[in-house]
N, C-alpha and C. Protein backbone atom coordinates (compact mmCIF):
# COMPACT_ATOMS: atom_id res chain seq x y z
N UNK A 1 10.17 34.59 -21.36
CA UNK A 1 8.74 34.36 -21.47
C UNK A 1 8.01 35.58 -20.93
N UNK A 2 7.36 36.14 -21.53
CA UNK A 2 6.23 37.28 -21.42
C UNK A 2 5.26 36.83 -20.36
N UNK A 3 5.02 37.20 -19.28
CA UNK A 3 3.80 36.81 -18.72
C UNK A 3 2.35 37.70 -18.83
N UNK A 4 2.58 38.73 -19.49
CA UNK A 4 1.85 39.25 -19.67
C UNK A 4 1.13 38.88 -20.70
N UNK A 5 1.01 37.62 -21.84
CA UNK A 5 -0.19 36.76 -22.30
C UNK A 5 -0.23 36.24 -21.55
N UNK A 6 -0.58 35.81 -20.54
CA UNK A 6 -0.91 34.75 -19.42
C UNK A 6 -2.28 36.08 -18.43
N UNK A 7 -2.54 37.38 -18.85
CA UNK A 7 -3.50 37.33 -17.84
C UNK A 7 -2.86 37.87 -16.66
N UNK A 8 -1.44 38.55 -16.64
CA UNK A 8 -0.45 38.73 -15.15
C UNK A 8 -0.54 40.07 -15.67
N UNK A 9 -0.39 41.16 -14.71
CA UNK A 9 -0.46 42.44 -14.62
C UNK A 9 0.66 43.12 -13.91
N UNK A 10 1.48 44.06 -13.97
CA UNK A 10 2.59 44.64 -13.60
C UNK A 10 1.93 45.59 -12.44
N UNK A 11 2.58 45.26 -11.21
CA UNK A 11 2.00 46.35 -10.44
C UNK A 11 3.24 46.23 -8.95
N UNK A 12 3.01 47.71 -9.18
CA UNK A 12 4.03 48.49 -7.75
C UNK A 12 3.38 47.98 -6.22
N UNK A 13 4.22 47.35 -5.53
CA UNK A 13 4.23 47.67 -3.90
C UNK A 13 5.06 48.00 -3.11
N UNK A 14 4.47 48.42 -2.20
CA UNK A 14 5.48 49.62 -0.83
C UNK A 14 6.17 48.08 -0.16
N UNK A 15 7.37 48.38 -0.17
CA UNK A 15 8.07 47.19 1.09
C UNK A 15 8.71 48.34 2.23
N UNK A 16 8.29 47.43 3.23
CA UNK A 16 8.50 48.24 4.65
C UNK A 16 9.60 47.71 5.25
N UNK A 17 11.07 48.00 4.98
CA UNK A 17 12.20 47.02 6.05
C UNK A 17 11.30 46.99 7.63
N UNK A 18 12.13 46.34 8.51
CA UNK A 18 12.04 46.42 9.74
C UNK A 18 12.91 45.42 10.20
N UNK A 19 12.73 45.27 12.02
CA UNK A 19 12.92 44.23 12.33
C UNK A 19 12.15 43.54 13.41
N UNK A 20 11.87 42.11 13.58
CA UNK A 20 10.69 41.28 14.03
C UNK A 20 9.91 42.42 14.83
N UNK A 21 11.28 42.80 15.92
CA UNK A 21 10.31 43.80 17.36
C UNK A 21 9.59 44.67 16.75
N UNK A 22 9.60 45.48 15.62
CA UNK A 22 9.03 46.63 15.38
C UNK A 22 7.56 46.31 14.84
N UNK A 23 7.58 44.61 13.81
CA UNK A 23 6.65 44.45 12.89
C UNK A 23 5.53 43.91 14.39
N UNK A 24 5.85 43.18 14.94
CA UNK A 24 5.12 42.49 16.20
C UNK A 24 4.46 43.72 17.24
N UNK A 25 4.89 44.42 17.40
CA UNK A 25 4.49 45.63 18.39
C UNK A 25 3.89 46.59 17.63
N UNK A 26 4.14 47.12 16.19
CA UNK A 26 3.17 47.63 15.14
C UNK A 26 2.10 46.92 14.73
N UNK A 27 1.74 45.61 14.90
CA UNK A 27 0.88 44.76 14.83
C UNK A 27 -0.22 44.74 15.64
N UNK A 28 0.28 44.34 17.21
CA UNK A 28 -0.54 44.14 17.69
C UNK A 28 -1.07 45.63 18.31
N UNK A 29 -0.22 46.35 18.65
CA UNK A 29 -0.91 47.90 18.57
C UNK A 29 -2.00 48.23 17.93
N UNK A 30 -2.20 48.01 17.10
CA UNK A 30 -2.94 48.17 15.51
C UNK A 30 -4.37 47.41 16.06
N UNK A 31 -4.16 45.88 16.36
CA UNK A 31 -5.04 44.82 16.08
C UNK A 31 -5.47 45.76 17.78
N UNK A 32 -5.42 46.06 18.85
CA UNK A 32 -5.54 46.66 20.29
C UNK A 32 -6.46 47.39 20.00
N UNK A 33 -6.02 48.21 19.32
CA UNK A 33 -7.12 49.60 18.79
C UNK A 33 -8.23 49.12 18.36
N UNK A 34 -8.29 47.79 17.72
CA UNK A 34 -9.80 47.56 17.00
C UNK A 34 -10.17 46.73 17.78
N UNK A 35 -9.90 46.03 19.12
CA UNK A 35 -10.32 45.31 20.34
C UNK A 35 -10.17 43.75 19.31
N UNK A 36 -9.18 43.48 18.77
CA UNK A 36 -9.05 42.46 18.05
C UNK A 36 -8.00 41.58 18.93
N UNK A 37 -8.52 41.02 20.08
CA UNK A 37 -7.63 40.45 20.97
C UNK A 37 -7.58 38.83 20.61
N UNK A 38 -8.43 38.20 20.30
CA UNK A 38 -8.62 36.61 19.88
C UNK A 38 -8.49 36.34 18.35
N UNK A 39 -8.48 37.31 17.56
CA UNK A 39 -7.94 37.23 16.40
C UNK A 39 -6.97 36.16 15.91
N UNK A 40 -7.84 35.87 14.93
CA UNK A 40 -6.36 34.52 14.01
C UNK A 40 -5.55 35.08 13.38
N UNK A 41 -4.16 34.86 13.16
CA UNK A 41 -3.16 35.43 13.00
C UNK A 41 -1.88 34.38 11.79
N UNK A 42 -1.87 35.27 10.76
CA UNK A 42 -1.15 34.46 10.12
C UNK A 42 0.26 35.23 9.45
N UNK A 43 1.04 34.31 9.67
CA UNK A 43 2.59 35.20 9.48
C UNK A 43 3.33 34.07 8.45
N UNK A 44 3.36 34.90 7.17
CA UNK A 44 3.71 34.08 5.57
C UNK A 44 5.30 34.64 5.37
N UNK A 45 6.07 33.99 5.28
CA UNK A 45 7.69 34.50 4.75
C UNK A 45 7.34 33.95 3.43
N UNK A 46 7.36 34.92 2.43
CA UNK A 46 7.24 34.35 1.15
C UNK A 46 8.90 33.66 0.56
N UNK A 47 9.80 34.47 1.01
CA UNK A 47 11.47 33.78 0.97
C UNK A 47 10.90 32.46 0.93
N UNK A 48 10.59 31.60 1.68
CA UNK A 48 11.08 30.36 2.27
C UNK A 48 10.03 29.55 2.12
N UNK A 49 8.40 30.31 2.59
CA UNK A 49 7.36 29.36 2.35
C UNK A 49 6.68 28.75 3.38
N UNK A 50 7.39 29.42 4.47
CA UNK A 50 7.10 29.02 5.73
C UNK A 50 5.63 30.19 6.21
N UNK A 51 4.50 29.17 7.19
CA UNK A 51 3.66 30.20 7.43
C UNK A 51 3.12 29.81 9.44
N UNK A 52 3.07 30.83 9.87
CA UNK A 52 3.26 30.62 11.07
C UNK A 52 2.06 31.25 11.66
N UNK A 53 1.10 30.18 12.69
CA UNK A 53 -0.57 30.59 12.68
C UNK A 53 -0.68 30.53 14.14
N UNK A 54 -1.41 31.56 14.38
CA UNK A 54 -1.51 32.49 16.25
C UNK A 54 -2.55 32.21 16.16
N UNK A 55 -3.62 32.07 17.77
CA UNK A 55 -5.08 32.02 17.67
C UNK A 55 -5.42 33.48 18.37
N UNK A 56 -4.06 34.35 18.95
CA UNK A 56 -4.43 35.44 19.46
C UNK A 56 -3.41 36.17 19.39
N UNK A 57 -3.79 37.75 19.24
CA UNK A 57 -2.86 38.38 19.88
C UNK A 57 -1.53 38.48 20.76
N UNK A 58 -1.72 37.91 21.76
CA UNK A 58 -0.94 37.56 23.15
C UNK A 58 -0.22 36.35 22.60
N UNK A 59 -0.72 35.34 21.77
CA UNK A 59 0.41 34.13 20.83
C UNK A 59 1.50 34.73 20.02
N UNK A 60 1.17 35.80 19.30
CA UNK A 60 1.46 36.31 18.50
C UNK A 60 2.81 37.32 19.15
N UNK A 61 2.23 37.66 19.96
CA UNK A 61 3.68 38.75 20.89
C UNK A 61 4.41 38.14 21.64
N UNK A 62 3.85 36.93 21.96
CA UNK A 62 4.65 36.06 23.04
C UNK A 62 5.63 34.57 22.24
N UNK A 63 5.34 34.56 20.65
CA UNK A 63 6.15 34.10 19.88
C UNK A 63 7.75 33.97 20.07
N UNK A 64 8.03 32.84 19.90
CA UNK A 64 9.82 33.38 20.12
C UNK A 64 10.52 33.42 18.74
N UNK A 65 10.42 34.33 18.98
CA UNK A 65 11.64 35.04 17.14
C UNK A 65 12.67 35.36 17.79
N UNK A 66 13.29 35.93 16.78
CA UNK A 66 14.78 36.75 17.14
C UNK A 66 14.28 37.71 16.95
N UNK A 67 14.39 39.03 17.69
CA UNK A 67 13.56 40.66 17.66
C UNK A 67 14.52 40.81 16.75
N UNK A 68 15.85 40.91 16.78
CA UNK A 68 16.79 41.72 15.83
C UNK A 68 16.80 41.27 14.25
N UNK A 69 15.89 40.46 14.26
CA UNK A 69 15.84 39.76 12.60
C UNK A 69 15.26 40.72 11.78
N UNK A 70 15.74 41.28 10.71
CA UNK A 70 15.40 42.16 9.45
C UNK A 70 14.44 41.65 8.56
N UNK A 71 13.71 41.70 8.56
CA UNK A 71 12.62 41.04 7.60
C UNK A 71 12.06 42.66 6.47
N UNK A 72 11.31 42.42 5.36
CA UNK A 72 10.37 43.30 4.58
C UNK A 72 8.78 43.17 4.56
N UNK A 73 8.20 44.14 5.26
CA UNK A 73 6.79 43.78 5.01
C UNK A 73 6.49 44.04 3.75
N UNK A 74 5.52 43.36 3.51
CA UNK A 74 4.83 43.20 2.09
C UNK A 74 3.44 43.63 1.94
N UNK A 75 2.76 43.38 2.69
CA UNK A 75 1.37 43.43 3.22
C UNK A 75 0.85 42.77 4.33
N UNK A 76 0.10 43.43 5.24
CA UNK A 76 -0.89 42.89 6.01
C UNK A 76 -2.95 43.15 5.76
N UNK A 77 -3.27 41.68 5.98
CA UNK A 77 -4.97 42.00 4.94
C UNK A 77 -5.67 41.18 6.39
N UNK A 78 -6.73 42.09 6.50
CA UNK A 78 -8.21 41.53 7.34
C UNK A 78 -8.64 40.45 6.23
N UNK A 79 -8.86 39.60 6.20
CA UNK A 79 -9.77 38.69 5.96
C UNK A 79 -11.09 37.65 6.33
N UNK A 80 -11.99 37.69 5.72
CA UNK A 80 -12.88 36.37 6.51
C UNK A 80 -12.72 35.40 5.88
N UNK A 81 -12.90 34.46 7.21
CA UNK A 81 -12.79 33.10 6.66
C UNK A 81 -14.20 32.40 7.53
N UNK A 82 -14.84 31.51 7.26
CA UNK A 82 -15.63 30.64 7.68
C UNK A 82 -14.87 29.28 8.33
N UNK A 83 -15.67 29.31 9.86
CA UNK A 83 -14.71 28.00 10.33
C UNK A 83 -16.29 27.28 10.72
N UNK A 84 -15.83 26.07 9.90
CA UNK A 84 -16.82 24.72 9.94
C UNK A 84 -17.50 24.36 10.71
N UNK A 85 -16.33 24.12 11.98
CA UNK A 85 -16.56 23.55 13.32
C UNK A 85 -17.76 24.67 14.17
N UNK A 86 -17.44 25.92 13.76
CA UNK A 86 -18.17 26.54 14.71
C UNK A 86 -19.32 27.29 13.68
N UNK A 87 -19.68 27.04 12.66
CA UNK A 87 -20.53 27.32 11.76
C UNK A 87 -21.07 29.09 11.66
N UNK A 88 -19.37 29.71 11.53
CA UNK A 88 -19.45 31.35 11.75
C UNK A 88 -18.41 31.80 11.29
N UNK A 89 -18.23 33.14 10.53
CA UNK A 89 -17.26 33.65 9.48
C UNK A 89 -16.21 34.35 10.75
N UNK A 90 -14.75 33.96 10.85
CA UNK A 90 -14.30 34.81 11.62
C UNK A 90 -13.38 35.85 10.92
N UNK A 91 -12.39 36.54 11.33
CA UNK A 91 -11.90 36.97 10.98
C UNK A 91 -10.10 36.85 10.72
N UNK A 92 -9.66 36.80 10.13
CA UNK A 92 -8.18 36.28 9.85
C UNK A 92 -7.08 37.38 9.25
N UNK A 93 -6.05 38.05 10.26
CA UNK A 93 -5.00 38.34 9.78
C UNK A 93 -3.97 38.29 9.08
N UNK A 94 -3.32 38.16 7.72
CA UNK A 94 -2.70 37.64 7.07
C UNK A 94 -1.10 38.55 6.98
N UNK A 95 -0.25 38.08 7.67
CA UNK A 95 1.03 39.43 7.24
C UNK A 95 1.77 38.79 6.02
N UNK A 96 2.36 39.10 5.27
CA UNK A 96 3.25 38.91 3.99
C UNK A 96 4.57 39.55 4.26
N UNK A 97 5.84 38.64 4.53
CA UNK A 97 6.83 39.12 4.70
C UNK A 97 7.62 38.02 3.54
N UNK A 98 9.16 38.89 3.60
CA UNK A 98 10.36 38.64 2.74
C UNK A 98 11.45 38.75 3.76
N UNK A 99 12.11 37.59 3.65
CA UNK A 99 14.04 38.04 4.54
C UNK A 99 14.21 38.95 3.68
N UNK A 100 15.20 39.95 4.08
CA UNK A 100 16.20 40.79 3.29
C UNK A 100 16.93 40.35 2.53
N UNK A 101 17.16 40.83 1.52
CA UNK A 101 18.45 41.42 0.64
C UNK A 101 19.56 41.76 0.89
N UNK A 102 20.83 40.96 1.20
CA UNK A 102 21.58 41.77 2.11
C UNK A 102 23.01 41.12 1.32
């Protein structure tokens, strides 16, 4: 089946191996620099389907993974989102990962 009558477009992305310690400490480094300390935080394994949601920084590093786990980044995106309760657009981290290929 062609998906390309359907409106789907062929397009290249960079995958970044790593493993957990590197993606978590490249992360929040990153989010430090922009004083993004309370930041919502969302961590998607597209493998599996599983999505795993921080309300901060410090949740986010203090997570218990396995550091030595090999994962592929896919993308990480700033996003806004509007939260109801507090009637104000915040801001939302989204990472996109894959287990390896192995």
């Amino acid at each position: 089946m062609s998906l390309m009558n359907y409106g789907y477009k062929k397009e290249e992305i960079q995958i970044r191996k790593m493993t957990m310690a590197e993606l978590r400490l490249g992360i929040v480094q990153e989010l430090l620099k922009k004083n993004y300390r309370y930041v919502n935080i969302r961590l998607v394994n597209t493998t599996c389907g599983d999505v795993d949601s921080y309300r901060s920084t410090e949740d986010f590093l203090m997570a218990g993974y396995n550091e030595g786990y090999e994962i592929e980044l896919i993308q990480v995106k700033e996003v806004l989102y509007y939260e109801e309760s507090e009637k104000c657009s915040k801001i939302r981290i989204v990472i996109l990962i894959r287990e390896c290929d192995e």
